[in-house]
C-alpha atoms as a PDB file:
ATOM      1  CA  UNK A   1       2.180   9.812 -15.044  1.00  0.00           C
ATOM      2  CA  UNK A   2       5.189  11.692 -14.829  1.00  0.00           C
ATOM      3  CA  UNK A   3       7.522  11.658 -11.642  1.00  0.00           C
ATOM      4  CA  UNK A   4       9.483  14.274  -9.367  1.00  0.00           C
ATOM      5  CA  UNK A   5      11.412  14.212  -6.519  1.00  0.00           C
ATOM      6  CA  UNK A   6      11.133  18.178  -5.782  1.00  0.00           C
ATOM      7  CA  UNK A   7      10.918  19.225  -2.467  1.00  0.00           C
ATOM      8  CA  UNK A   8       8.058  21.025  -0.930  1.00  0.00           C
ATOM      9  CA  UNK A   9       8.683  24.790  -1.005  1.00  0.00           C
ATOM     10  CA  UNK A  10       8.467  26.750   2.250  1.00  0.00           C
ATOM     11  CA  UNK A  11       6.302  23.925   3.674  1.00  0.00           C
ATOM     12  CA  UNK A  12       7.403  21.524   6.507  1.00  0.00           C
ATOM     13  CA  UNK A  13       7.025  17.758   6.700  1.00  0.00           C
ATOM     14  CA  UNK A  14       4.970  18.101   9.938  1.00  0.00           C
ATOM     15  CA  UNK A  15       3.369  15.424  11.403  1.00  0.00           C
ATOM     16  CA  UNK A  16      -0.031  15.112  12.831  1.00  0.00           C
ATOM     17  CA  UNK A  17      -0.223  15.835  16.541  1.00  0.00           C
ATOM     18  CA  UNK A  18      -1.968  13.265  19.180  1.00  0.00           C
ATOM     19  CA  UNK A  19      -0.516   9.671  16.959  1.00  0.00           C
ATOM     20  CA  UNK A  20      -3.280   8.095  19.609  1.00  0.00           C
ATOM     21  CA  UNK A  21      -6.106   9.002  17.032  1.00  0.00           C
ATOM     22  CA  UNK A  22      -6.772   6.245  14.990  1.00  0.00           C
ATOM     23  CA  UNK A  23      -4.919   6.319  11.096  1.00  0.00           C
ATOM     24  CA  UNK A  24      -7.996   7.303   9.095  1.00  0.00           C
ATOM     25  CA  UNK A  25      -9.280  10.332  11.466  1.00  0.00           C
ATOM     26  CA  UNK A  26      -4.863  11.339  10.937  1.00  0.00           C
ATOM     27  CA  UNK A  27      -5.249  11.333   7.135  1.00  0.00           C
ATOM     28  CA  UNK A  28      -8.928  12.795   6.846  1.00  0.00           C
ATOM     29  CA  UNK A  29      -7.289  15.541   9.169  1.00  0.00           C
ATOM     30  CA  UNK A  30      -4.362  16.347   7.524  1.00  0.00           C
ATOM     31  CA  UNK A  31      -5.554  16.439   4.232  1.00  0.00           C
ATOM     32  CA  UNK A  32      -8.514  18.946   4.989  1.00  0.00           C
ATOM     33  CA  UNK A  33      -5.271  21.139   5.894  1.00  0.00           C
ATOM     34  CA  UNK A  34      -3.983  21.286   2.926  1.00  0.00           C
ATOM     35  CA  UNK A  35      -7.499  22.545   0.883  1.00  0.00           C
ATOM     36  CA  UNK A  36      -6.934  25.703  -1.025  1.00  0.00           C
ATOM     37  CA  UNK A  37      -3.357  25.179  -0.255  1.00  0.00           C
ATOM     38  CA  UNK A  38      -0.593  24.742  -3.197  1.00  0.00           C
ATOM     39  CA  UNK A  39       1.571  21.858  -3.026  1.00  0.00           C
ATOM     40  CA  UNK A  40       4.418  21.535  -5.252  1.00  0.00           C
ATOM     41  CA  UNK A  41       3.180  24.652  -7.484  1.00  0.00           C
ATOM     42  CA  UNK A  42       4.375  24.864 -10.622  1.00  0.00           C
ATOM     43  CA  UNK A  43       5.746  20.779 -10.457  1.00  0.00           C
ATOM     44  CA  UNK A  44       4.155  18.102 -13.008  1.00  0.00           C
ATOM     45  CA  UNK A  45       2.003  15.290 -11.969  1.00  0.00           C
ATOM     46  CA  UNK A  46       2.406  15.453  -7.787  1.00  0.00           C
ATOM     47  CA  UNK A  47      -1.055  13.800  -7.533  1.00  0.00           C
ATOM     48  CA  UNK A  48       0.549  11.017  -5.871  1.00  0.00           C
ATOM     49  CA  UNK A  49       3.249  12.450  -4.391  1.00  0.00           C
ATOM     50  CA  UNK A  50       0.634  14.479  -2.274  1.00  0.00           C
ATOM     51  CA  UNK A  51      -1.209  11.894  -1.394  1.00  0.00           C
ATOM     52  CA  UNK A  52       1.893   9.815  -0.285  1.00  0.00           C
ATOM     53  CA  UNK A  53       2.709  12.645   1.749  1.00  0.00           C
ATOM     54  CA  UNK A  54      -0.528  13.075   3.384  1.00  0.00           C
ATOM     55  CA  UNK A  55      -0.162  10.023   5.108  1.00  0.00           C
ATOM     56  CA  UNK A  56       3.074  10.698   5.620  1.00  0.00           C
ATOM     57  CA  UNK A  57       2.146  13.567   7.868  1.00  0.00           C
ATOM     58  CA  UNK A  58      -0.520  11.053   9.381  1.00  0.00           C
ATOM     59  CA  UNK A  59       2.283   8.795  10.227  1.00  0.00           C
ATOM     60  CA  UNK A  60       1.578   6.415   7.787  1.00  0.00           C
ATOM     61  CA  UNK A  61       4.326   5.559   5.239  1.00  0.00           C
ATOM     62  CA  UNK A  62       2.305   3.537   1.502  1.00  0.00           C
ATOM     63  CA  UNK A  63       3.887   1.189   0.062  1.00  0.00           C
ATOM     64  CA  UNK A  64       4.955   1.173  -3.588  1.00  0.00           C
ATOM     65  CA  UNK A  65       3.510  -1.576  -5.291  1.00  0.00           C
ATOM     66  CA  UNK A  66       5.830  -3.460  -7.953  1.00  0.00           C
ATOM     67  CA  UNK A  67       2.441  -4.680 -10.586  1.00  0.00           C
ATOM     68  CA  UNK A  68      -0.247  -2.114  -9.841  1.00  0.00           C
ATOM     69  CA  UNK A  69      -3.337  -3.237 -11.209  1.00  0.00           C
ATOM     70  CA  UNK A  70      -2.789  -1.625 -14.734  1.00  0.00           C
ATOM     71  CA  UNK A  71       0.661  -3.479 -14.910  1.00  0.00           C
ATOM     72  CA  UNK A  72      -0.167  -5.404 -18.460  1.00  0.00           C
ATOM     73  CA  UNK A  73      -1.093  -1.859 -19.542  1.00  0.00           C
ATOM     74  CA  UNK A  74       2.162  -0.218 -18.701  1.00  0.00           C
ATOM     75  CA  UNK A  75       4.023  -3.086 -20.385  1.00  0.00           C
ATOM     76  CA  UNK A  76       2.501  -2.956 -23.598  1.00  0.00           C
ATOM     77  CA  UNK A  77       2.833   1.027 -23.889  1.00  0.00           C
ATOM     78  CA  UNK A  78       6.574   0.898 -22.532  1.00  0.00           C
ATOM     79  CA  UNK A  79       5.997   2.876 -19.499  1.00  0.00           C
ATOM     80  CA  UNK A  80       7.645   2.927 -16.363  1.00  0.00           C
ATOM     81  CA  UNK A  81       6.413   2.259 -12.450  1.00  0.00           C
ATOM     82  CA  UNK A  82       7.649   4.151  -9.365  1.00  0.00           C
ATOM     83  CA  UNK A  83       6.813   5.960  -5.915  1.00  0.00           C
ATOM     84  CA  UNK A  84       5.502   9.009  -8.019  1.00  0.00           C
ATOM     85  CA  UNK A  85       3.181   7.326 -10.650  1.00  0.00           C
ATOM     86  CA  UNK A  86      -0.448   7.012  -9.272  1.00  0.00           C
ATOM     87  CA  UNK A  87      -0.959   3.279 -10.274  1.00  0.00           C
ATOM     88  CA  UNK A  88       2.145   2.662  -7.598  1.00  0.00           C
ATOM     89  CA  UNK A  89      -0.988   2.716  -4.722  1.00  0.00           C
ATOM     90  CA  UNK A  90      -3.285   0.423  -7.186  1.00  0.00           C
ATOM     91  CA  UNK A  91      -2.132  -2.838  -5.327  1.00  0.00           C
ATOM     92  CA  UNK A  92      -3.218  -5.207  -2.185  1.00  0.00           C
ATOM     93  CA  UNK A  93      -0.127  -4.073  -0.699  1.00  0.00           C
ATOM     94  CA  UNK A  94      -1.501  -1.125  -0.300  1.00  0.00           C
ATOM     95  CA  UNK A  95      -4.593  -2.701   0.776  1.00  0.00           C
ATOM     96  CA  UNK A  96      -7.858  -4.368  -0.675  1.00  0.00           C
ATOM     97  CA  UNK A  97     -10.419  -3.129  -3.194  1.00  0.00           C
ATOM     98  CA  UNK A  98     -13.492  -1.510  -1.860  1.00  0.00           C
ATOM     99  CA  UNK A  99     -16.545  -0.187  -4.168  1.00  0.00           C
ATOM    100  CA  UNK A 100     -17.678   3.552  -4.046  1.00  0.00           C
ATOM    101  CA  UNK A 101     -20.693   3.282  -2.347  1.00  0.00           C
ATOM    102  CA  UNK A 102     -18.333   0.928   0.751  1.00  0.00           C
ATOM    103  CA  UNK A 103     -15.917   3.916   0.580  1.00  0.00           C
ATOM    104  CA  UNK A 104     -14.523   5.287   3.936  1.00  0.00           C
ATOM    105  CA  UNK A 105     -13.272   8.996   4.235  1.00  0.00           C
ATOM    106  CA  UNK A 106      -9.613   8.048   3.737  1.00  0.00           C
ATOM    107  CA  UNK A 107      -9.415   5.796   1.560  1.00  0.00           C
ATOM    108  CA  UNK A 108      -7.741   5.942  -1.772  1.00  0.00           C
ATOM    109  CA  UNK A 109      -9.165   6.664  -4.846  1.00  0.00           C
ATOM    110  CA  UNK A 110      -8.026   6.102  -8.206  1.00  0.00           C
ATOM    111  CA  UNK A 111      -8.931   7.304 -11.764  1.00  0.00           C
ATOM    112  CA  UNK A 112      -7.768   6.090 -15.849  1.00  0.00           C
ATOM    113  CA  UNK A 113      -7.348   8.214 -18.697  1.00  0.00           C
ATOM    114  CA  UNK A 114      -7.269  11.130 -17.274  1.00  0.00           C
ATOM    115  CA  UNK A 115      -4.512  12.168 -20.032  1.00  0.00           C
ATOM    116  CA  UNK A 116      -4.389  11.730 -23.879  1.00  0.00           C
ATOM    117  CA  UNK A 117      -0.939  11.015 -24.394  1.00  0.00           C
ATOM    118  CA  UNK A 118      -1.526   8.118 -26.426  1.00  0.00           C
ATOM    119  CA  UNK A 119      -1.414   5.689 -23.808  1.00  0.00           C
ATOM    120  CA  UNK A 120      -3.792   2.186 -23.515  1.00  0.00           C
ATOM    121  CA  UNK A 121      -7.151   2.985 -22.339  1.00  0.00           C
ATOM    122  CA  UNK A 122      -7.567   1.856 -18.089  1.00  0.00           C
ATOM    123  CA  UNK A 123      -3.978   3.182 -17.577  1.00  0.00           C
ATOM    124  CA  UNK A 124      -4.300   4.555 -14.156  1.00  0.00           C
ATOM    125  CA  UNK A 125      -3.155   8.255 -13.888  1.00  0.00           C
ATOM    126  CA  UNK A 126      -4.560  10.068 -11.157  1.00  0.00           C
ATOM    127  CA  UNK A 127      -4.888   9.529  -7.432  1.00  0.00           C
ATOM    128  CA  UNK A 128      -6.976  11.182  -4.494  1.00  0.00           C
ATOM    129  CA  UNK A 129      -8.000  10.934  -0.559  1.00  0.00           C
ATOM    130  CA  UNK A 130     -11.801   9.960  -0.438  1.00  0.00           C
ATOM    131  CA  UNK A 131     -13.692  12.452   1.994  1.00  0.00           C
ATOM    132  CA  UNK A 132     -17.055  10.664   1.922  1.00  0.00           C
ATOM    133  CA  UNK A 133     -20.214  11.798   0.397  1.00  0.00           C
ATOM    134  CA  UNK A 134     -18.837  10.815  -3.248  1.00  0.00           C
ATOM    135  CA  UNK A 135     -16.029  13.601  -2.813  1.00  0.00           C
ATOM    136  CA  UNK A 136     -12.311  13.649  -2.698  1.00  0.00           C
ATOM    137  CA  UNK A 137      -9.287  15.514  -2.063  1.00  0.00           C
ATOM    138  CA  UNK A 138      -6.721  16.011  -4.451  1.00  0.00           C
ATOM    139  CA  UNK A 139      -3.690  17.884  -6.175  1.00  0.00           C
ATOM    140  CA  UNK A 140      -5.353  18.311  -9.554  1.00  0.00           C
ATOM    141  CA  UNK A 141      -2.930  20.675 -11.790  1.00  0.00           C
ATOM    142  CA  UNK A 142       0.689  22.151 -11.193  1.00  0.00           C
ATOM    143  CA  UNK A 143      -0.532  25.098 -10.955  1.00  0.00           C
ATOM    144  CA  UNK A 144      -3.715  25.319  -8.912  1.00  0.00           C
ATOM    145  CA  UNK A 145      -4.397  24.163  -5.309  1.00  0.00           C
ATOM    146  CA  UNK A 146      -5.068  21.712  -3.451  1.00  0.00           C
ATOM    147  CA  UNK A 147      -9.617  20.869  -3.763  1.00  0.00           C
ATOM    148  CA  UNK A 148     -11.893  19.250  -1.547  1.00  0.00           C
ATOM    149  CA  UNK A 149     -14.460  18.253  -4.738  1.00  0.00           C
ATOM    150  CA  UNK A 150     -16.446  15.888  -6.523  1.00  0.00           C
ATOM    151  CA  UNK A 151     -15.163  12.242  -7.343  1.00  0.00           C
ATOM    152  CA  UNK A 152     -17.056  13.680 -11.055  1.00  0.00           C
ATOM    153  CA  UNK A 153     -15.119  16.394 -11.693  1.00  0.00           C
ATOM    154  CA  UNK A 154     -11.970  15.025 -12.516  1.00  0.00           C
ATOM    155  CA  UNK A 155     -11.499  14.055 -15.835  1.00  0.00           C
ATOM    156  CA  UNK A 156     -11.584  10.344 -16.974  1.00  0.00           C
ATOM    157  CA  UNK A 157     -13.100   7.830 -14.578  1.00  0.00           C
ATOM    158  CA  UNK A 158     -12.953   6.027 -11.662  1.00  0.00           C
ATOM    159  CA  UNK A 159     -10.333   2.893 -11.646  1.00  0.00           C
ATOM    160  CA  UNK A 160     -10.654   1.584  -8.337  1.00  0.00           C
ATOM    161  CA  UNK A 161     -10.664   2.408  -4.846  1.00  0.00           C
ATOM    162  CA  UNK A 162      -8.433   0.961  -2.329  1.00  0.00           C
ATOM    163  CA  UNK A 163      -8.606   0.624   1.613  1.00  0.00           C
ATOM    164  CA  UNK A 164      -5.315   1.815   3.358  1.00  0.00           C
ATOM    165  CA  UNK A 165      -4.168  -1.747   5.389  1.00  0.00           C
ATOM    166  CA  UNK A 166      -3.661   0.808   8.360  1.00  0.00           C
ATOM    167  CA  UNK A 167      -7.018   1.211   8.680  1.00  0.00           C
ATOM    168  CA  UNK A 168      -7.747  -2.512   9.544  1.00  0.00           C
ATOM    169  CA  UNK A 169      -8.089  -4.018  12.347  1.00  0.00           C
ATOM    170  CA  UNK A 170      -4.799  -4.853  14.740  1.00  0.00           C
ATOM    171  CA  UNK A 171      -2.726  -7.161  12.371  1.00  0.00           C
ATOM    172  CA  UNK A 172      -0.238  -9.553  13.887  1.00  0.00           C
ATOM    173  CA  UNK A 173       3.306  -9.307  11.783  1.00  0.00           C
ATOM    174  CA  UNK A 174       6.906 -10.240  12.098  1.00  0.00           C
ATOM    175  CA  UNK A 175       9.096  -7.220  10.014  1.00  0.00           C
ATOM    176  CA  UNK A 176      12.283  -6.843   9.487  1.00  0.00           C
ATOM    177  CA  UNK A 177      12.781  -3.396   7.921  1.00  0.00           C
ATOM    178  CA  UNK A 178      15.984  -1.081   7.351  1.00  0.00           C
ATOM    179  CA  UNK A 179      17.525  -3.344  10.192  1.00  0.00           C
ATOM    180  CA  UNK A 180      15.532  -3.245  12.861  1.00  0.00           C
ATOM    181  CA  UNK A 181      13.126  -6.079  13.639  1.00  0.00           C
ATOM    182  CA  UNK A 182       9.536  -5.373  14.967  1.00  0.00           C
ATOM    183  CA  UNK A 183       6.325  -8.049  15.823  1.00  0.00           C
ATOM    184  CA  UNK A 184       3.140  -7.764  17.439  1.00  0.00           C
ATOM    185  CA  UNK A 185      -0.138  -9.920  18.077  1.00  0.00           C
ATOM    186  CA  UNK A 186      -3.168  -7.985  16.988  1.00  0.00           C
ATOM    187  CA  UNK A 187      -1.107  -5.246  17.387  1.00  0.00           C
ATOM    188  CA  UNK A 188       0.357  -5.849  21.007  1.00  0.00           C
ATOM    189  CA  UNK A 189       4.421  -5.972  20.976  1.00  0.00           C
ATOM    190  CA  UNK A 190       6.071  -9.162  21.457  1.00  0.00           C
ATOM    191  CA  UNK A 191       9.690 -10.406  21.892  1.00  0.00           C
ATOM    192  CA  UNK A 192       8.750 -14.110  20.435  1.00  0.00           C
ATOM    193  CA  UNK A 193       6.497 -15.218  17.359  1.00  0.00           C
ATOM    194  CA  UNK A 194       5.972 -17.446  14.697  1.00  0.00           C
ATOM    195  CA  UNK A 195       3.703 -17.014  12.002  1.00  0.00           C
ATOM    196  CA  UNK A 196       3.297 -19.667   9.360  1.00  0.00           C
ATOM    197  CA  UNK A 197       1.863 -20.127   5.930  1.00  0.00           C
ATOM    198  CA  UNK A 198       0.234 -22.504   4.034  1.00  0.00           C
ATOM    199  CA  UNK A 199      -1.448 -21.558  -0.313  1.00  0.00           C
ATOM    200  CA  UNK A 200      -2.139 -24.724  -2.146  1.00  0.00           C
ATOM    201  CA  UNK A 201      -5.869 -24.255  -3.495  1.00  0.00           C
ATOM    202  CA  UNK A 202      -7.087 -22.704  -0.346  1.00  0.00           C
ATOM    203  CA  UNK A 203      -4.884 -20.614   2.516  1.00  0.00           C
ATOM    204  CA  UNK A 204      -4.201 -21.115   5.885  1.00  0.00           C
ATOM    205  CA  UNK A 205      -2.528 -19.764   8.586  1.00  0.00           C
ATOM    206  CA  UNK A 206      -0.872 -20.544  12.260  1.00  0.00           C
ATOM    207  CA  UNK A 207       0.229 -18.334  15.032  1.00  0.00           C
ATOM    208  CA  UNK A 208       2.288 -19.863  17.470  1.00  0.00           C
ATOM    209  CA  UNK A 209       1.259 -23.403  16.149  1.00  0.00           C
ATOM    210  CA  UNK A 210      -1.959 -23.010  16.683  1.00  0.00           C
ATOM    211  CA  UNK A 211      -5.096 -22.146  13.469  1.00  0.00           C
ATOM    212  CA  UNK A 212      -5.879 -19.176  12.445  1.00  0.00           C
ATOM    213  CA  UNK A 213      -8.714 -18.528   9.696  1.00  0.00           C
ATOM    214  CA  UNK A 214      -6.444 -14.998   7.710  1.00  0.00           C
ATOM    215  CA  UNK A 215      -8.910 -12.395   6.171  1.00  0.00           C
ATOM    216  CA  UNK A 216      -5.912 -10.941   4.463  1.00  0.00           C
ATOM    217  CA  UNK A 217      -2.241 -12.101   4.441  1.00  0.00           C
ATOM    218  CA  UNK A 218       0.537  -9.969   3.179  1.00  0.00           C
ATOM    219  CA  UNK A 219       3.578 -11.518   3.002  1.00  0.00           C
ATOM    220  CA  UNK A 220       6.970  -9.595   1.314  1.00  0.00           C
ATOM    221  CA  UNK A 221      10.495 -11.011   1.279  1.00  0.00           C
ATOM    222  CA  UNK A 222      13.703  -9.957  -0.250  1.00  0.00           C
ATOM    223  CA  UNK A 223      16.619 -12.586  -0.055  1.00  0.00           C
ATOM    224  CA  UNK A 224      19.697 -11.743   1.345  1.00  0.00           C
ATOM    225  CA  UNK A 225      21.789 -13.986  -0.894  1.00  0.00           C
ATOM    226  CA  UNK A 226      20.079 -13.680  -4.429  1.00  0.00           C
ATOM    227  CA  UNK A 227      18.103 -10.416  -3.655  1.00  0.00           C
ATOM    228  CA  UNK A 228      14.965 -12.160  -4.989  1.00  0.00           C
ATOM    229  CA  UNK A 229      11.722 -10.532  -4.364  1.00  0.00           C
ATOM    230  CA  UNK A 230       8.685 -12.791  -3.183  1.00  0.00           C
ATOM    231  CA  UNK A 231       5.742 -12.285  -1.928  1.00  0.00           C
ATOM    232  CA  UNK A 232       1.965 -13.368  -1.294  1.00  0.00           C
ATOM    233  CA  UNK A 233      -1.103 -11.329  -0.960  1.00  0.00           C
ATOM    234  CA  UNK A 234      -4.537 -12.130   0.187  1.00  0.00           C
ATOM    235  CA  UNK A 235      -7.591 -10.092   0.506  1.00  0.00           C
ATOM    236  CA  UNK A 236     -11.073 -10.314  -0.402  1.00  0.00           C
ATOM    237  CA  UNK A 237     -10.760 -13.778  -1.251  1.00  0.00           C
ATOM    238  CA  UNK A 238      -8.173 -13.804  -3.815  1.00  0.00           C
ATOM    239  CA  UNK A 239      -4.836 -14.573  -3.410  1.00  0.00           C
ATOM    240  CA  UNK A 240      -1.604 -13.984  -5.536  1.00  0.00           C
ATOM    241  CA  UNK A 241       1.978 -15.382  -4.925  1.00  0.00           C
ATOM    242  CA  UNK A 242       5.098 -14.588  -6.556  1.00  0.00           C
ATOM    243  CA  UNK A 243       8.368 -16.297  -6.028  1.00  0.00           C
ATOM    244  CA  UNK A 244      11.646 -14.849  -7.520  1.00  0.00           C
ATOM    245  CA  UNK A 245       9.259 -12.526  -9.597  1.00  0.00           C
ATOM    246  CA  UNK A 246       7.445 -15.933 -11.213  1.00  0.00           C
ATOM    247  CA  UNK A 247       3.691 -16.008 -10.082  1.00  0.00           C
ATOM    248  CA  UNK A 248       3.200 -19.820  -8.380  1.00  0.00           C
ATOM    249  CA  UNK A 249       0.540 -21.451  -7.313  1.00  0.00           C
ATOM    250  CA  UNK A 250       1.687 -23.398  -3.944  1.00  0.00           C
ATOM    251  CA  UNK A 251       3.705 -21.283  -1.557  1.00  0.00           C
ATOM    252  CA  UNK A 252       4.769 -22.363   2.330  1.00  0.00           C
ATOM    253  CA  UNK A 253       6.424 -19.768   4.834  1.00  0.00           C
ATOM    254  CA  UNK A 254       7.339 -19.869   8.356  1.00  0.00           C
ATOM    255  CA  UNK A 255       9.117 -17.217  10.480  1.00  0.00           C
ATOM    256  CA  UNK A 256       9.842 -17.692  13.673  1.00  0.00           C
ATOM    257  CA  UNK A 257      11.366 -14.114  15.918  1.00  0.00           C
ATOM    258  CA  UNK A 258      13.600 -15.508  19.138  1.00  0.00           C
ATOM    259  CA  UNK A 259      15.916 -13.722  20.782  1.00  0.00           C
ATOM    260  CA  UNK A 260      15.953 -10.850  18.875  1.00  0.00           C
ATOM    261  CA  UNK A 261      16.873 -13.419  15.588  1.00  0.00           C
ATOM    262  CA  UNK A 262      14.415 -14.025  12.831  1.00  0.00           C
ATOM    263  CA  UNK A 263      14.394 -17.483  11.262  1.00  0.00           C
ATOM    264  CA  UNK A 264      12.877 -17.578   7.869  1.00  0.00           C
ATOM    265  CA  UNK A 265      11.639 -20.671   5.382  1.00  0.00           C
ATOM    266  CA  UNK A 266      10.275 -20.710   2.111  1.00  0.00           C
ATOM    267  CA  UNK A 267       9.141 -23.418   0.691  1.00  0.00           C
ATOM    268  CA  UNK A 268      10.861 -25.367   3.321  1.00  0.00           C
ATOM    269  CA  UNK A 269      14.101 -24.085   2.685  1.00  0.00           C
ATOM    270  CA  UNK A 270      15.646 -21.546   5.402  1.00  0.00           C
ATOM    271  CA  UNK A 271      16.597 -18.378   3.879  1.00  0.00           C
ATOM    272  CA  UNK A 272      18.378 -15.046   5.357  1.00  0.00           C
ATOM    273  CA  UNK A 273      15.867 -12.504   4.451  1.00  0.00           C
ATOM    274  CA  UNK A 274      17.138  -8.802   3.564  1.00  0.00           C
ATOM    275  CA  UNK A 275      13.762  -7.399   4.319  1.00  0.00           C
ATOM    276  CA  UNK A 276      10.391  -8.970   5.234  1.00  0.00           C
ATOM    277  CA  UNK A 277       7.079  -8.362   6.269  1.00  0.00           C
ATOM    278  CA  UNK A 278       4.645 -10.876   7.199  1.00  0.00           C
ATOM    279  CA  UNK A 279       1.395  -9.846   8.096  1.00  0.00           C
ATOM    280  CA  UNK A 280      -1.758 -11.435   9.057  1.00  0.00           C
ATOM    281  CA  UNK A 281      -5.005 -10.329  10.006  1.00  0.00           C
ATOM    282  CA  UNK A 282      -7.431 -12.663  11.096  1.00  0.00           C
ATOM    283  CA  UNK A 283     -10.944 -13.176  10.238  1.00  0.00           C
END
């Protein structure tokens, strides 16, 4: 579980060639380069770290996710969370749960109790790049390489496996990230959009005013004013909304992009929004 921000010796930060090739053939591709290759040698617990920069070099940057699915877990044994801890990909934002035998070559996988350092059994501690035919690749010890092996082999077991939301199909989104302010429908640019929100029992959706039926929302704000997180995620059915880092059960949002100006409302109540992202993809 432990973190580093060491740099990559004598290796550079390249980036896949041809960005026209769809995400998952990137990431399948650039982590086949890396097989028999050391990454990080002689640095602790890079398992993630590689795999973040995998994508990276696929053009792909993974969110960190704030309660990974082994949250309760990490409470009760005092431990920390972070961009370098496995269990920071085990969230929706990240994308949704898949089962091993749905698996994808380039999709995450992660595995629990993989160490005995007195930690709750199901904390999540290791992290991988599926490759299809129940294998993986990974950065298994400090000082080995990098393996193209059996999902098996590793110690511990399987936690969960999660599908990278860049592999989906065109989303449409309003961001506002780092300052600069992107949308697109079903992943066309646009210059004007509003996307709104509706959780209260069910979940619904509008672009533009009109329906949409979402197959997966992810919505992320930070308030400019209070610096608040909230945010709502929906996949596979199941939905989750937190507001001011308080899980609710009713949640409206509307952002509206015009003239270069995004327009936010929670709950009905305009906000200036530090950073957002809200994403839909529709069934």
């Amino acid at each position: 579980m432990a973190s580093s921000t060491t740099s990559i010796p004598g290796r550079a930060a390249a980036r896949e060639p041809g960005q026209a090739v769809d995400p998952r053939t990137r990431v399948v591709r650039c982590a086949k380069k890396w097989v028999n290759q050391p990454f990080r040698y002689g640095v602790k617990a890079q398992c993630c770290e590689f795999v973040r920069h995998v994508f990276s070099q696929a053009g792909i940057k993974l969110p960190v996710v704030k309660f990974p699915s082994d949250y309760a877990l990490l409470v009760h044994d005092g431990l920390s969370t972070g961009s370098g801890y496995a269990d920071s990909l085990a969230g929706d934002e990240v994308g949704p749960k898949v089962k091993l035998p749905e698996a994808q070559p380039g999709d995450i996988i992660l595995f629990k109790d993989t160490y005995n350092d007195g930690w709750s059994q199901g904390v999540i501690t290791h992290v991988g790049i599926y490759m299809g035919d129940e294998k993986m690749i990974d950065r298994p010890t400090m000082k080995g390489t990098v393996l193209h092996r059996s999902v098996y082999t590793s110690t511990g077991s399987i936690a969960e496996l999660r599908r990278p939301r860049q592999f989906a199909d065109p989303s449409t989104y309003i961001k506002l990230e780092a300052g600069v302010v992107k949308a697109a429908i079903k992943g066309k640019p646009v210059y004007a959009l509003e996307i709104g929100l509706t959780y209260s029992g069910g979940v619904t959706a509008t672009v533009d005013g009109a329906p949409r039926a979402p197959k997966s929302v992810n919505l992320q704000v930070v308030d400019a004013q209070t610096k608040q997180h909230h945010y709502f995620l929906y996949a596979g059915g199941k939905a989750k909304a937190v507001v001011g880092g308080l899980p609710v059960r009713t949640l409206s949002c509307k952002a509206k992009l015009s003239g270069g100006a995004i327009h936010l409302w929670l709950n009905g109540k305009e906000i200036r929004s530090k950073k957002l992202v809200f994403e839909i993809e529709s069934a």
